[in-house]
PDB file of N, CA and C in Angstrom:
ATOM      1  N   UNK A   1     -22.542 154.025 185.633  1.00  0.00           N
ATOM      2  CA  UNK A   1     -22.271 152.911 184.749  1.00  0.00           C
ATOM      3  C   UNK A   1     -20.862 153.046 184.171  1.00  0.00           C
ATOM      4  N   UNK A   2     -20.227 151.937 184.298  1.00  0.00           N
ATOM      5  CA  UNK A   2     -18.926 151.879 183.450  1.00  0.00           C
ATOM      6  C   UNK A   2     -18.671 151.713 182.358  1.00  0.00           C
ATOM      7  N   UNK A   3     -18.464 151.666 181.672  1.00  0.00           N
ATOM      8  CA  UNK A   3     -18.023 151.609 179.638  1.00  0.00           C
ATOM      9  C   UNK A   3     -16.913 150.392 179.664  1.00  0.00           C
ATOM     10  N   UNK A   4     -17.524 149.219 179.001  1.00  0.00           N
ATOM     11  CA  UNK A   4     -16.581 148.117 179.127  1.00  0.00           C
ATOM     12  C   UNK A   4     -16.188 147.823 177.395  1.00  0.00           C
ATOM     13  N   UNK A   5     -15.359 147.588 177.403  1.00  0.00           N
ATOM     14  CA  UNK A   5     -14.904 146.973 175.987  1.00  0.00           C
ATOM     15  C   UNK A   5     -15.488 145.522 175.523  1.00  0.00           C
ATOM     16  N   UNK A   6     -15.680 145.123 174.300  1.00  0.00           N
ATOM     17  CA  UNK A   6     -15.811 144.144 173.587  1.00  0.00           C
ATOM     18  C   UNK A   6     -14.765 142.871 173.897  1.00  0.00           C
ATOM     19  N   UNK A   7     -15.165 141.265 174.050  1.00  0.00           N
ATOM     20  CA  UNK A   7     -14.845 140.754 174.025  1.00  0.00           C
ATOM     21  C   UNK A   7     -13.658 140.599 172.689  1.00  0.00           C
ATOM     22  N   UNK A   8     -12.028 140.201 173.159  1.00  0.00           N
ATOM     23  CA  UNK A   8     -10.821 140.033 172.154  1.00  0.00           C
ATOM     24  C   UNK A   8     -11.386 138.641 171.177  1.00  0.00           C
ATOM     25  N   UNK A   9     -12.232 138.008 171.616  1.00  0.00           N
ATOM     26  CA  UNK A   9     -12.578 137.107 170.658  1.00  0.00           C
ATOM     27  C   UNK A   9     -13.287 137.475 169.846  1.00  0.00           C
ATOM     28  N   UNK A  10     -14.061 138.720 169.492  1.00  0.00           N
ATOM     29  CA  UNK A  10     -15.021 139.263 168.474  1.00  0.00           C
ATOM     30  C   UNK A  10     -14.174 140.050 167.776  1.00  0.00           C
ATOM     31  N   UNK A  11     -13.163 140.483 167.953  1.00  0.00           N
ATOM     32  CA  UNK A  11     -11.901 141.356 167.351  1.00  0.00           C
ATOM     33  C   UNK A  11     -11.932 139.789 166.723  1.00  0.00           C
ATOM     34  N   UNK A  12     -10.794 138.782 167.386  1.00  0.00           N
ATOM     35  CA  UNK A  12     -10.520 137.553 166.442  1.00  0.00           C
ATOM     36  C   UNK A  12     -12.007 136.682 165.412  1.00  0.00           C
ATOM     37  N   UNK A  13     -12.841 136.805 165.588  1.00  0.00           N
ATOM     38  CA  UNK A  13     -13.633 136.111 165.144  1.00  0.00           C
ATOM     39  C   UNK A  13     -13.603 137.213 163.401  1.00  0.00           C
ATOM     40  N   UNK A  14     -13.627 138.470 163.789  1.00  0.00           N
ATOM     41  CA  UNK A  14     -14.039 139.039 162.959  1.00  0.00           C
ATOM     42  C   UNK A  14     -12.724 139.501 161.658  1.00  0.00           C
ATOM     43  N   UNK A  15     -11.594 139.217 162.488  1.00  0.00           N
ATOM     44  CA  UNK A  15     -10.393 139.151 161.539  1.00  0.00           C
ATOM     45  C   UNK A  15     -10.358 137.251 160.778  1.00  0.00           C
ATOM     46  N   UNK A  16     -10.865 136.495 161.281  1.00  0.00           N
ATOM     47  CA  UNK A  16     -10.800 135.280 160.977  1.00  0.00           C
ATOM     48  C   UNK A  16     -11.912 135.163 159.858  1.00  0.00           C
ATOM     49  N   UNK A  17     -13.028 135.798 159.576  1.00  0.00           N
ATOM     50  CA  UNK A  17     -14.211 136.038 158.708  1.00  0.00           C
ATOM     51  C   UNK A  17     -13.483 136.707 157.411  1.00  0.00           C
ATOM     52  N   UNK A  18     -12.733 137.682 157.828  1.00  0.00           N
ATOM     53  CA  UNK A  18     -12.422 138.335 156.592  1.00  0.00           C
ATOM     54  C   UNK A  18     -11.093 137.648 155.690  1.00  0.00           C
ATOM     55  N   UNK A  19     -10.233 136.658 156.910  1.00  0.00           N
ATOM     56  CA  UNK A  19      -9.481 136.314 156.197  1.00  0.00           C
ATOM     57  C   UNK A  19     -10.120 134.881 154.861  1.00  0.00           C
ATOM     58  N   UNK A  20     -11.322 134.416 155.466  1.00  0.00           N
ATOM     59  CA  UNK A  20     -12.071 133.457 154.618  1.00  0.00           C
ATOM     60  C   UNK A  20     -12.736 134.350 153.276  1.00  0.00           C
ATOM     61  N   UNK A  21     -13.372 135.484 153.926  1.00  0.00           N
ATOM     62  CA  UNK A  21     -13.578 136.275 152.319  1.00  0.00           C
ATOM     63  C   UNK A  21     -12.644 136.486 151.903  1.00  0.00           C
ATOM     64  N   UNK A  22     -11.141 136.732 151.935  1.00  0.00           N
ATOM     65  CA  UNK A  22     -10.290 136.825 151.407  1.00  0.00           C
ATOM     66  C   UNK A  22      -9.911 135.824 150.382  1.00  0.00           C
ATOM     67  N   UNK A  23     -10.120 134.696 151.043  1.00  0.00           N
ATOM     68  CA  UNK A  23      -9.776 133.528 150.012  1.00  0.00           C
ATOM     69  C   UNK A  23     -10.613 134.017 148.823  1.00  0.00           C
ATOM     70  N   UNK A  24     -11.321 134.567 148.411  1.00  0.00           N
ATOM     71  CA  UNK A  24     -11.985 134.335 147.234  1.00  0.00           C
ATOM     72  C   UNK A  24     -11.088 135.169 145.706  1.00  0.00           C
ATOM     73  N   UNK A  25     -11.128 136.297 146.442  1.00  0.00           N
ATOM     74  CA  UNK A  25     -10.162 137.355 145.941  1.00  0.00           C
ATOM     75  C   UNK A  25      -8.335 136.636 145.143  1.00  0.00           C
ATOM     76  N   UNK A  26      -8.085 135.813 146.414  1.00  0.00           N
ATOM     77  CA  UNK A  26      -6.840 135.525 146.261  1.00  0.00           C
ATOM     78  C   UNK A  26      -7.129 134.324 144.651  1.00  0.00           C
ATOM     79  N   UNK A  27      -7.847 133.514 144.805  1.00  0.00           N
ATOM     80  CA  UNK A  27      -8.020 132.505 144.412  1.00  0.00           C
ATOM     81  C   UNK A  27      -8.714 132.592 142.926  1.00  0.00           C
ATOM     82  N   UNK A  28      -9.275 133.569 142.775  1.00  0.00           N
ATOM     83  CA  UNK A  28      -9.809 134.514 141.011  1.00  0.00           C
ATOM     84  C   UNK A  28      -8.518 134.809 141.042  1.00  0.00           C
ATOM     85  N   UNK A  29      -7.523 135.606 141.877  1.00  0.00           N
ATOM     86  CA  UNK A  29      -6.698 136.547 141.018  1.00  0.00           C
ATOM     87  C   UNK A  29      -5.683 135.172 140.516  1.00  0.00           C
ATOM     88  N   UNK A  30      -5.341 134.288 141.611  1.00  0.00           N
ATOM     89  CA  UNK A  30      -4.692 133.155 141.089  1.00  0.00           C
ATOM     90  C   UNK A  30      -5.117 132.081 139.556  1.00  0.00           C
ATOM     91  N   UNK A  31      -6.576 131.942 139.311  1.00  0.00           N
ATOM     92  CA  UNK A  31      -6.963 131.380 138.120  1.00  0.00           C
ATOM     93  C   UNK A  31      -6.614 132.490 137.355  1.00  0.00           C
ATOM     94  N   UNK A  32      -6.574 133.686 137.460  1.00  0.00           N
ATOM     95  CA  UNK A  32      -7.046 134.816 136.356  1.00  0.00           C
ATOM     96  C   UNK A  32      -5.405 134.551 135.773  1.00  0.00           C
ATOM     97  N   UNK A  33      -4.326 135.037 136.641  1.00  0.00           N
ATOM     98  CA  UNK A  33      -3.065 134.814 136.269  1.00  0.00           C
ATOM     99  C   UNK A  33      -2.532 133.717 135.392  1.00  0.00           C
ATOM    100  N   UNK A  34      -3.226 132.586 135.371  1.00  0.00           N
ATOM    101  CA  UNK A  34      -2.879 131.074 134.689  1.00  0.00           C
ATOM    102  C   UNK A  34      -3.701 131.285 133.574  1.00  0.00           C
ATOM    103  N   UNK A  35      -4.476 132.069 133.450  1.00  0.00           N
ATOM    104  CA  UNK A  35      -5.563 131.830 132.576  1.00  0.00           C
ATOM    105  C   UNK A  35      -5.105 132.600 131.278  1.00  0.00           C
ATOM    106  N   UNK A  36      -3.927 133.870 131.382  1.00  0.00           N
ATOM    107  CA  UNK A  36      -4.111 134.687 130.537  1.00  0.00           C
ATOM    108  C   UNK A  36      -2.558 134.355 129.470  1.00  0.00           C
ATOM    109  N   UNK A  37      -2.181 134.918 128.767  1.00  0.00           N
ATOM    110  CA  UNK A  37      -1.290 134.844 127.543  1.00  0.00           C
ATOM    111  C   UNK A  37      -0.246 135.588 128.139  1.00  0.00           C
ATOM    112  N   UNK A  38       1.572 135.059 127.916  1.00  0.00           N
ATOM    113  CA  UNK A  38       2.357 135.085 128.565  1.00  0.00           C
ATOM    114  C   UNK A  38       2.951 136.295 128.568  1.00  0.00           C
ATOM    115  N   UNK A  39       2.585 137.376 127.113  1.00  0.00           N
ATOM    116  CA  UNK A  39       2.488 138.645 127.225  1.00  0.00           C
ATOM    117  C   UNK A  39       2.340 139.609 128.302  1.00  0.00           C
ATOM    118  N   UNK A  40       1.267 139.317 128.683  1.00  0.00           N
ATOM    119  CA  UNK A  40       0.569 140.560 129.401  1.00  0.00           C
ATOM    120  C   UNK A  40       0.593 139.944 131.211  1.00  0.00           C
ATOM    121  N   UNK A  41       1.113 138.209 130.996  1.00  0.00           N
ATOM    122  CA  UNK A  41       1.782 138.255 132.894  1.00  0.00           C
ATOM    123  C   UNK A  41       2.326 139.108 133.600  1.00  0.00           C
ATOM    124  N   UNK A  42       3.385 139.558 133.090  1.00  0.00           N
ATOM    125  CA  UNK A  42       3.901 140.393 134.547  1.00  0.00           C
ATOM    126  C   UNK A  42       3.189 141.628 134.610  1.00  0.00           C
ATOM    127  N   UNK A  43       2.858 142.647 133.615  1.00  0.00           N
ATOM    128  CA  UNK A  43       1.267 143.772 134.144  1.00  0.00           C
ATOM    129  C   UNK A  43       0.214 143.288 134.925  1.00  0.00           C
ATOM    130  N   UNK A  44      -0.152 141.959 134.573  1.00  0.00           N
ATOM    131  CA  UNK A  44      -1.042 141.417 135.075  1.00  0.00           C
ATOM    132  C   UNK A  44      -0.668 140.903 136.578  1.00  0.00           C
ATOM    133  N   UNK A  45       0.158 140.432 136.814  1.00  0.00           N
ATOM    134  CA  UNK A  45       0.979 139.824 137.891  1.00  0.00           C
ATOM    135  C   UNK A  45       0.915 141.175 139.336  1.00  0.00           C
ATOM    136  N   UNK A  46       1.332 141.916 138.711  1.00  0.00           N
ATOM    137  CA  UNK A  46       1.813 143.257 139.348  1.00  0.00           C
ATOM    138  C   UNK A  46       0.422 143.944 139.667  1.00  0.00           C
ATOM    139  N   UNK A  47      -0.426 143.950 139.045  1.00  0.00           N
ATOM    140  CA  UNK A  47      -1.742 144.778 139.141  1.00  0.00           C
ATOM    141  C   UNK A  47      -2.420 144.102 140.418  1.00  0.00           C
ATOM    142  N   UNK A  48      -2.520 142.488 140.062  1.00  0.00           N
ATOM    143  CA  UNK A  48      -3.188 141.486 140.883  1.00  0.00           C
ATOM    144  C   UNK A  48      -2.575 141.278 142.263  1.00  0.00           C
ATOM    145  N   UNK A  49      -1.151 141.502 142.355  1.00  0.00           N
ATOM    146  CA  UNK A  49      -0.671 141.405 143.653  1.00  0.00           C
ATOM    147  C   UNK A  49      -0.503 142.562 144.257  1.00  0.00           C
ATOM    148  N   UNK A  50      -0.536 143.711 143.608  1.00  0.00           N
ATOM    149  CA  UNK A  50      -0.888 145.191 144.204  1.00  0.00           C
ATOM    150  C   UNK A  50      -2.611 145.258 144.731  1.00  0.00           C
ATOM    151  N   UNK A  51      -3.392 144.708 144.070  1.00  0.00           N
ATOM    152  CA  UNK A  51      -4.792 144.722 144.200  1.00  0.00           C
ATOM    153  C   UNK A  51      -4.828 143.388 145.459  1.00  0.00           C
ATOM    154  N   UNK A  52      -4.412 142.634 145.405  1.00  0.00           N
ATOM    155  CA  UNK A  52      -4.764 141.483 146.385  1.00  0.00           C
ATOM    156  C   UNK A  52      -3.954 142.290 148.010  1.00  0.00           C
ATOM    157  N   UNK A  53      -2.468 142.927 147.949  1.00  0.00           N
ATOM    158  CA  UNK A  53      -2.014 143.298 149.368  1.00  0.00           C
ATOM    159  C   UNK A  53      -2.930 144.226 149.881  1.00  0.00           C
ATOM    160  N   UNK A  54      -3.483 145.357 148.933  1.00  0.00           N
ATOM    161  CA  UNK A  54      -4.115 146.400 149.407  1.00  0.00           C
ATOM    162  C   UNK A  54      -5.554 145.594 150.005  1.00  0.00           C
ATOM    163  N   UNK A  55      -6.269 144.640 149.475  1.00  0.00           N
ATOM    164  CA  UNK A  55      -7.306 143.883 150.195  1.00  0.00           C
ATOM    165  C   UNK A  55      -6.702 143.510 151.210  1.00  0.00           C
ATOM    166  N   UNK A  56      -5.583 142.539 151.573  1.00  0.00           N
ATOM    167  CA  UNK A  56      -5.608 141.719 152.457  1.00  0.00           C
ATOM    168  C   UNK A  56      -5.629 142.789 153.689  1.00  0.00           C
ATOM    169  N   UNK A  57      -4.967 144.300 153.385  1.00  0.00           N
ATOM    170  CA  UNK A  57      -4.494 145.379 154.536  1.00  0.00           C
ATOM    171  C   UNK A  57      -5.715 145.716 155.089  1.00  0.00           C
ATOM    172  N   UNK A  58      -6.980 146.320 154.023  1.00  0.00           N
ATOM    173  CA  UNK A  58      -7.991 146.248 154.508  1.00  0.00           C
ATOM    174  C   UNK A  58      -8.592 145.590 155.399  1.00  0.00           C
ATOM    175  N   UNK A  59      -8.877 144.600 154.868  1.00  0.00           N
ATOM    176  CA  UNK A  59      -9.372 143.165 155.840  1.00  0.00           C
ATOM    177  C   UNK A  59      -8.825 143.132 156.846  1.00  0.00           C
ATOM    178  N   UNK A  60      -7.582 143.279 157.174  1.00  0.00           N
ATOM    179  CA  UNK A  60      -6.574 143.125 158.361  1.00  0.00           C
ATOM    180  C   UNK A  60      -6.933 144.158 159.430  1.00  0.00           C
ATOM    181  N   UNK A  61      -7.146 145.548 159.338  1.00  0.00           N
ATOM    182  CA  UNK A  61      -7.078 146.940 159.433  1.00  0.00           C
ATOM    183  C   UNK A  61      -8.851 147.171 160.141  1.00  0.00           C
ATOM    184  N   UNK A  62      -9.206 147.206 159.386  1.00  0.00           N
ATOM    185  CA  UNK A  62     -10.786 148.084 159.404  1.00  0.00           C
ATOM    186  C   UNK A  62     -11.582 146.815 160.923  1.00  0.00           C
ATOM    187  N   UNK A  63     -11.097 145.171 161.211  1.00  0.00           N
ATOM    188  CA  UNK A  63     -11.590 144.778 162.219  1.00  0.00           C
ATOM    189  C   UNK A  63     -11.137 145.096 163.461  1.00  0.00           C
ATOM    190  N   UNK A  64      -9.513 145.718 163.195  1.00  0.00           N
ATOM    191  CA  UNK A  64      -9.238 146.302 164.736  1.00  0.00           C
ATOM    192  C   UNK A  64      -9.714 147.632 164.739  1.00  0.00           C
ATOM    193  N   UNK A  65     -10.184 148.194 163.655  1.00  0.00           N
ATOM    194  CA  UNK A  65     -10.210 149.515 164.179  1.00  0.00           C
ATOM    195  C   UNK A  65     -11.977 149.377 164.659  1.00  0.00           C
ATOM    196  N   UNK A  66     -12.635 148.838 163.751  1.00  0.00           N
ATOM    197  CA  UNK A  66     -14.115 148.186 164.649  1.00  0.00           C
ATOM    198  C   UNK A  66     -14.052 148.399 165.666  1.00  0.00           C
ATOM    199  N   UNK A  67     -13.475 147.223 166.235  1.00  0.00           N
ATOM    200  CA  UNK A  67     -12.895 146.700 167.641  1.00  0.00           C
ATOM    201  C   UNK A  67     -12.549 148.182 168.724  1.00  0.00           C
ATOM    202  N   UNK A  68     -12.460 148.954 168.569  1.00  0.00           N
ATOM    203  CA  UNK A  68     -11.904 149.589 169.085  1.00  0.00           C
ATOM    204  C   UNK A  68     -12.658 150.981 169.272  1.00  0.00           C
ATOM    205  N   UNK A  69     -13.676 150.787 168.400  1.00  0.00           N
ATOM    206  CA  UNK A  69     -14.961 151.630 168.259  1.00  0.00           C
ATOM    207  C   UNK A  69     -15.989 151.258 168.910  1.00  0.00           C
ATOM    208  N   UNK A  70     -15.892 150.073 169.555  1.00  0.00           N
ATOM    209  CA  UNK A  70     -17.449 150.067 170.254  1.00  0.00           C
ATOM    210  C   UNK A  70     -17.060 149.764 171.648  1.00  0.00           C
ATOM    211  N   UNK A  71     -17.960 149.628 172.668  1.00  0.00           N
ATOM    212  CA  UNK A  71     -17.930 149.356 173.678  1.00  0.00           C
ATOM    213  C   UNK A  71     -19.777 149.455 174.103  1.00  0.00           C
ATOM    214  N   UNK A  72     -19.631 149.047 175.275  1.00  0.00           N
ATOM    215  CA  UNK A  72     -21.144 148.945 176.167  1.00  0.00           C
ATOM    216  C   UNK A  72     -21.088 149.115 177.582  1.00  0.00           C
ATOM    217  N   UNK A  73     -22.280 149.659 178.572  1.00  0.00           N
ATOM    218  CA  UNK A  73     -22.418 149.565 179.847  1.00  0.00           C
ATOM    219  C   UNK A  73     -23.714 149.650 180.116  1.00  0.00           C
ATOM    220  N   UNK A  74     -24.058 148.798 181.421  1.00  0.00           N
ATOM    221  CA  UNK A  74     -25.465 148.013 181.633  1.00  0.00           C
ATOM    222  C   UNK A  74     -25.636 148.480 183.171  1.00  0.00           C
ATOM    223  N   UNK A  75     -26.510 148.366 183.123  1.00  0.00           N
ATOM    224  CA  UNK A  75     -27.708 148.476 184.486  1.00  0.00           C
ATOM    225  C   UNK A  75     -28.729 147.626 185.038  1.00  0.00           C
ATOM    226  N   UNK A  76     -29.209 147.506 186.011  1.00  0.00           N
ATOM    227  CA  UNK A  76     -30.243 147.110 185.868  1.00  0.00           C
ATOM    228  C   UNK A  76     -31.962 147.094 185.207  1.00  0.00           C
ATOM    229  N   UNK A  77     -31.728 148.361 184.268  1.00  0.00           N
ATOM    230  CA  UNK A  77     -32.813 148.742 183.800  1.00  0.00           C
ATOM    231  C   UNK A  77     -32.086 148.665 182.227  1.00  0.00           C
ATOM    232  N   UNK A  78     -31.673 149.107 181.732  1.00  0.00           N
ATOM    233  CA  UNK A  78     -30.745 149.339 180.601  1.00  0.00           C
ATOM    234  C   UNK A  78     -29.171 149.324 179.985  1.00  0.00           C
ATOM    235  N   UNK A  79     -29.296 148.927 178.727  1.00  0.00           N
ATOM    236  CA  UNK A  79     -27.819 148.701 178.065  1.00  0.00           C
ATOM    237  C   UNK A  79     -27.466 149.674 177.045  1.00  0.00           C
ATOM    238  N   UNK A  80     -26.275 150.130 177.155  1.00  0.00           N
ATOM    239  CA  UNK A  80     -26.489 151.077 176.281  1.00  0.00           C
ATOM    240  C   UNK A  80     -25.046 151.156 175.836  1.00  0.00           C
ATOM    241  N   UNK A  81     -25.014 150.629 174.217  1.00  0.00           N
ATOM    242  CA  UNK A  81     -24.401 150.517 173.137  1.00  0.00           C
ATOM    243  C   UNK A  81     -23.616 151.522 172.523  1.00  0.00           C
ATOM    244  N   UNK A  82     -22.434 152.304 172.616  1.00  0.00           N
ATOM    245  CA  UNK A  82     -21.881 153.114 172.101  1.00  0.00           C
ATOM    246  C   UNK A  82     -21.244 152.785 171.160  1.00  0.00           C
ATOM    247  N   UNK A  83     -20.968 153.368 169.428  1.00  0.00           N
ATOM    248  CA  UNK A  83     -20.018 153.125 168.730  1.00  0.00           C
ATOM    249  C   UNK A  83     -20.217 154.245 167.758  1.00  0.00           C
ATOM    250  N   UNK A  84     -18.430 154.018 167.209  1.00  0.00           N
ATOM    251  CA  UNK A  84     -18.017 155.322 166.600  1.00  0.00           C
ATOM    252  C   UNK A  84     -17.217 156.507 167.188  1.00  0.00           C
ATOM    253  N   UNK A  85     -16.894 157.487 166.447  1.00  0.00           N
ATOM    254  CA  UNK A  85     -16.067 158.103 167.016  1.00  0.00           C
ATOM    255  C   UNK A  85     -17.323 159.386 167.156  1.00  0.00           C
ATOM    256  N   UNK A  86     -18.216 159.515 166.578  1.00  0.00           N
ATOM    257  CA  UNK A  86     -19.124 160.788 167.029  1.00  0.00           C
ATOM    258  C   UNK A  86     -20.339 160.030 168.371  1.00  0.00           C
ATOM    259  N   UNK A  87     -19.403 159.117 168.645  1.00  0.00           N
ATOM    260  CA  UNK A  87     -20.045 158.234 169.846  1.00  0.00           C
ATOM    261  C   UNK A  87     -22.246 158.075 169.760  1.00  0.00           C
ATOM    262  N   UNK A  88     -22.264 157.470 168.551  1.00  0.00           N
ATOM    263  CA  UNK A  88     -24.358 156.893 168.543  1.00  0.00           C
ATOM    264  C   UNK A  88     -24.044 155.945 169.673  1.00  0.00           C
ATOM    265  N   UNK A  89     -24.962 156.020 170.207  1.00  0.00           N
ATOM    266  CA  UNK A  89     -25.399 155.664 171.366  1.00  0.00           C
ATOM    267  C   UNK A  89     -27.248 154.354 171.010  1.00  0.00           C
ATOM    268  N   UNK A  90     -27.148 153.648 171.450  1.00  0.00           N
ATOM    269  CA  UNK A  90     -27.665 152.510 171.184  1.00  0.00           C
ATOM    270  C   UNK A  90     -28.905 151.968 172.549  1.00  0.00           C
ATOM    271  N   UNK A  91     -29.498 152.764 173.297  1.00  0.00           N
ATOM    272  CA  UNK A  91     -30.218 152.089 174.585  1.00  0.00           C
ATOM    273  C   UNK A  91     -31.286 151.134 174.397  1.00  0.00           C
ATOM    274  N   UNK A  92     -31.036 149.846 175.119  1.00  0.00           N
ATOM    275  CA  UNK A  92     -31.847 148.533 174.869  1.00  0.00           C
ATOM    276  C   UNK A  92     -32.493 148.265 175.927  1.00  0.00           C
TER     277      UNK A  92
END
């Protein structure tokens, strides 16, 4: 049996998911910023856009490395699911 990789559209599907949870993040930190007293903006400014890049890197990051962790190879009797780097093994 051969070990085939994951379809590049489940890499994209799954970077396209996180960039929609992302919106949520972006969009609190954006009300939160308007919301507060002109004092404490730029701490606030700086915290929120340090806290929002380090999300977006995440989000960006952790679906290719997914991606790149799994794979599969099939038979006529069985499929069998590898992922991770201590390689679990998955037979269906």
């Amino acid at each position: 049996m051969e070990n085939i990789k994951l379809n590049k559209k489940i890499r994209t599907l799954w970077l396209v998911r996180n960039l929609i949870i992302f919106l949520f993040p972006l969009v609190s930190g954006i009300v939160f910023l308007f919301t507060i007293d002109n004092i404490y903006f730029v701490p606030t400014l700086i915290v929120v856009s340090v806290s929002l890049v380090i999300i977006l890197g995440l989000f960006m990051i952790f679906p290719i490395l997914r991606y790149n962790r799994y794979w599969y190879a099939f038979n006529d009797r069985k499929i069998i699911i590898t992922r991770g780097v201590i390689f679990k093994e998955s037979i269906v």
